[in-house]
Protein backbone atom coordinates (compact mmCIF):
# COMPACT_ATOMS: atom_id res chain seq x y z
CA UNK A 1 73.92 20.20 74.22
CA UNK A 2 74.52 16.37 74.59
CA UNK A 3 71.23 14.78 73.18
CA UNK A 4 70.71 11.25 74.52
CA UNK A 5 68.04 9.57 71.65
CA UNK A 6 65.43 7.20 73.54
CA UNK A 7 65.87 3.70 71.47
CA UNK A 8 62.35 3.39 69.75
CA UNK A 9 63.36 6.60 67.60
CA UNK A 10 64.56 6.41 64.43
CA UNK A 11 67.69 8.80 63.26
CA UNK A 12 66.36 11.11 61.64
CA UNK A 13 63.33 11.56 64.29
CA UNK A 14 66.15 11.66 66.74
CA UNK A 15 67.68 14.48 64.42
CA UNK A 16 64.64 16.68 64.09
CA UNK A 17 64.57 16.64 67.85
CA UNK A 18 68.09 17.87 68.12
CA UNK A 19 67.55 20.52 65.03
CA UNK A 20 64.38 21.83 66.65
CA UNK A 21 65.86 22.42 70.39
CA UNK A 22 69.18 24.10 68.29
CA UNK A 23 66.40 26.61 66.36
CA UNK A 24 64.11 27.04 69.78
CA UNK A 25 67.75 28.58 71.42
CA UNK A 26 68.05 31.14 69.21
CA UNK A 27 67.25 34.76 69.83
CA UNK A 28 64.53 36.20 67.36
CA UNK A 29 67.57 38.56 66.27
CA UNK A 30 69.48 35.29 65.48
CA UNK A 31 66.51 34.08 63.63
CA UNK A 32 66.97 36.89 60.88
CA UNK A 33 70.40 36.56 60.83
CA UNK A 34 72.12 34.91 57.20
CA UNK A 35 72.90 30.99 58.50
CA UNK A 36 76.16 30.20 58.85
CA UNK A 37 76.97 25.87 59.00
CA UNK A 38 80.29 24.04 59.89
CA UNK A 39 80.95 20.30 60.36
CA UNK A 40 79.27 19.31 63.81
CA UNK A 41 80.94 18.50 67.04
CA UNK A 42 82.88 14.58 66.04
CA UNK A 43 81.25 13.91 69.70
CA UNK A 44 77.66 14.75 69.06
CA UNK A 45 77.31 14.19 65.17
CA UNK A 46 73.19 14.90 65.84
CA UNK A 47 73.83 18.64 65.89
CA UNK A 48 73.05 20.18 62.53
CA UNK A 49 76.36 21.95 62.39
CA UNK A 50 74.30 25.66 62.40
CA UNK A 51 76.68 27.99 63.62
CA UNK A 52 77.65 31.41 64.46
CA UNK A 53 79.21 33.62 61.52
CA UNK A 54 82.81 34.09 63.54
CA UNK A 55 83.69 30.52 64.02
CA UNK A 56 86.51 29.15 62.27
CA UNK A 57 85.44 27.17 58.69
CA UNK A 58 81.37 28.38 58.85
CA UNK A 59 80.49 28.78 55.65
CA UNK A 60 77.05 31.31 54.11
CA UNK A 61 74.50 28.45 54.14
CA UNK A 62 72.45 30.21 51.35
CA UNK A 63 73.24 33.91 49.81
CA UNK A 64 70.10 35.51 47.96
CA UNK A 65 70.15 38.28 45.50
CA UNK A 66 67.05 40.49 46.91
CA UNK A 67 66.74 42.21 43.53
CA UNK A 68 65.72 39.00 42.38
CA UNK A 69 62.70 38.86 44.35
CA UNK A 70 59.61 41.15 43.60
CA UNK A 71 58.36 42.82 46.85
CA UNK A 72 55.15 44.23 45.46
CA UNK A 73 53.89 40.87 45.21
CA UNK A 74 52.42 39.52 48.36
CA UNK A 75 54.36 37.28 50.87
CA UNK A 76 52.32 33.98 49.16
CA UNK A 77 53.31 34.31 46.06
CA UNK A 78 55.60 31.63 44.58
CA UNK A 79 58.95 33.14 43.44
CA UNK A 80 61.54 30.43 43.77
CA UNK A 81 61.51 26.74 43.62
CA UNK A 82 64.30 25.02 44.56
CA UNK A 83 64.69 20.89 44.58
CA UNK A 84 67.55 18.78 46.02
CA UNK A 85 68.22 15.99 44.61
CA UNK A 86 69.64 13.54 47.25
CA UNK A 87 72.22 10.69 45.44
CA UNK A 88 73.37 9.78 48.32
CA UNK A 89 71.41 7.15 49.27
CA UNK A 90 72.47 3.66 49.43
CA UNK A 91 72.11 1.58 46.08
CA UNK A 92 73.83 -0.68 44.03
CA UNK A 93 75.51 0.65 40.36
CA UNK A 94 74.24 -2.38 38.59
CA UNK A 95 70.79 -1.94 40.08
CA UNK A 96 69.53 1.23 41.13
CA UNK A 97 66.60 0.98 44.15
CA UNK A 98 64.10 2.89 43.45
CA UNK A 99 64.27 5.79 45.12
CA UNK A 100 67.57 6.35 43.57
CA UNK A 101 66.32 5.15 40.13
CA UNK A 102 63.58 8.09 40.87
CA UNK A 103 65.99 10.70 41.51
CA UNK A 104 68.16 9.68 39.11
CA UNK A 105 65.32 10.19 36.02
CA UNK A 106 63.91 13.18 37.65
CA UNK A 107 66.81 15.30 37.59
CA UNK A 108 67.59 14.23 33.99
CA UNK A 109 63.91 14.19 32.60
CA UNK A 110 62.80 17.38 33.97
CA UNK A 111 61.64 19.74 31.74
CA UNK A 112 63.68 22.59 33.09
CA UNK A 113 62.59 24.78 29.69
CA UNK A 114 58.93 24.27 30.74
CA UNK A 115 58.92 25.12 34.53
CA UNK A 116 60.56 28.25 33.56
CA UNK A 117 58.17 29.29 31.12
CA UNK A 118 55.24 28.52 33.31
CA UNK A 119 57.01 31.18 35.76
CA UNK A 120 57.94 33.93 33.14
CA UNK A 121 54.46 33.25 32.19
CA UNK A 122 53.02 34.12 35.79
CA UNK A 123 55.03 36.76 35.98
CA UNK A 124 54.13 38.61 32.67
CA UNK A 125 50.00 38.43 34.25
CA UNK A 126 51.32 40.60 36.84
């Protein structure tokens, strides 16, 4: 699955492209299936590395604990947040850009204590 970008796309449109025809090739069987991700192809570095569970060096993309999750509640209700915090970006140590300088204060400013109690809170109205 050789993707050829066009040259008015930018990488990461040309990405999504490549991610979206890798998820529309999957079976609806595969779809329910626990991901399984490996370093892409060193020829086609587009491909998001998804990958079958028996090839060598996939690793469990994300492992959930279902006795975490309420099922009563209906399939809209908010039970997990997650946020990624991306420090990868390009910036310079002396001065931060400010997306970086963003990230940076969000992760260490959040007020972890609060989210949390705002969920416990939702979840004792149940």
């Amino acid at each position: 699955m050789l993707y050829t970008p066009s040259d008015d796309e930018s990488i990461a449109v040309k990405r999504l492209h490549v991610f979206e025809k890798e998820l529309a090739a999957l079976t609806p069987g595969e779809r329910q299936q626990p991901a399984y991700w490996s370093d892409p192809p060193r020829d086609n570095p587009f491909l998001s590395g998804l990958t079958k569970r028996e090839t060598y060096g996939a690793r469990l993309v994300v492992m959930t604990n279902p006795d975490y999750f309420d099922p009563s509640l209906p399939r809209t209700a908010v039970q997990l947040i997650a946020c990624e915090f991306d420090f990868l970006g390009t910036h310079d140590a002396d001065e931060p850009g400010p997306a970086y300088g963003s990230s940076v204060r969000l992760f260490w400013q959040f007020e972890y204590d609060k989210l949390a109690a705002l969920i416990e809170g939702a979840r004792a109205l149940r």
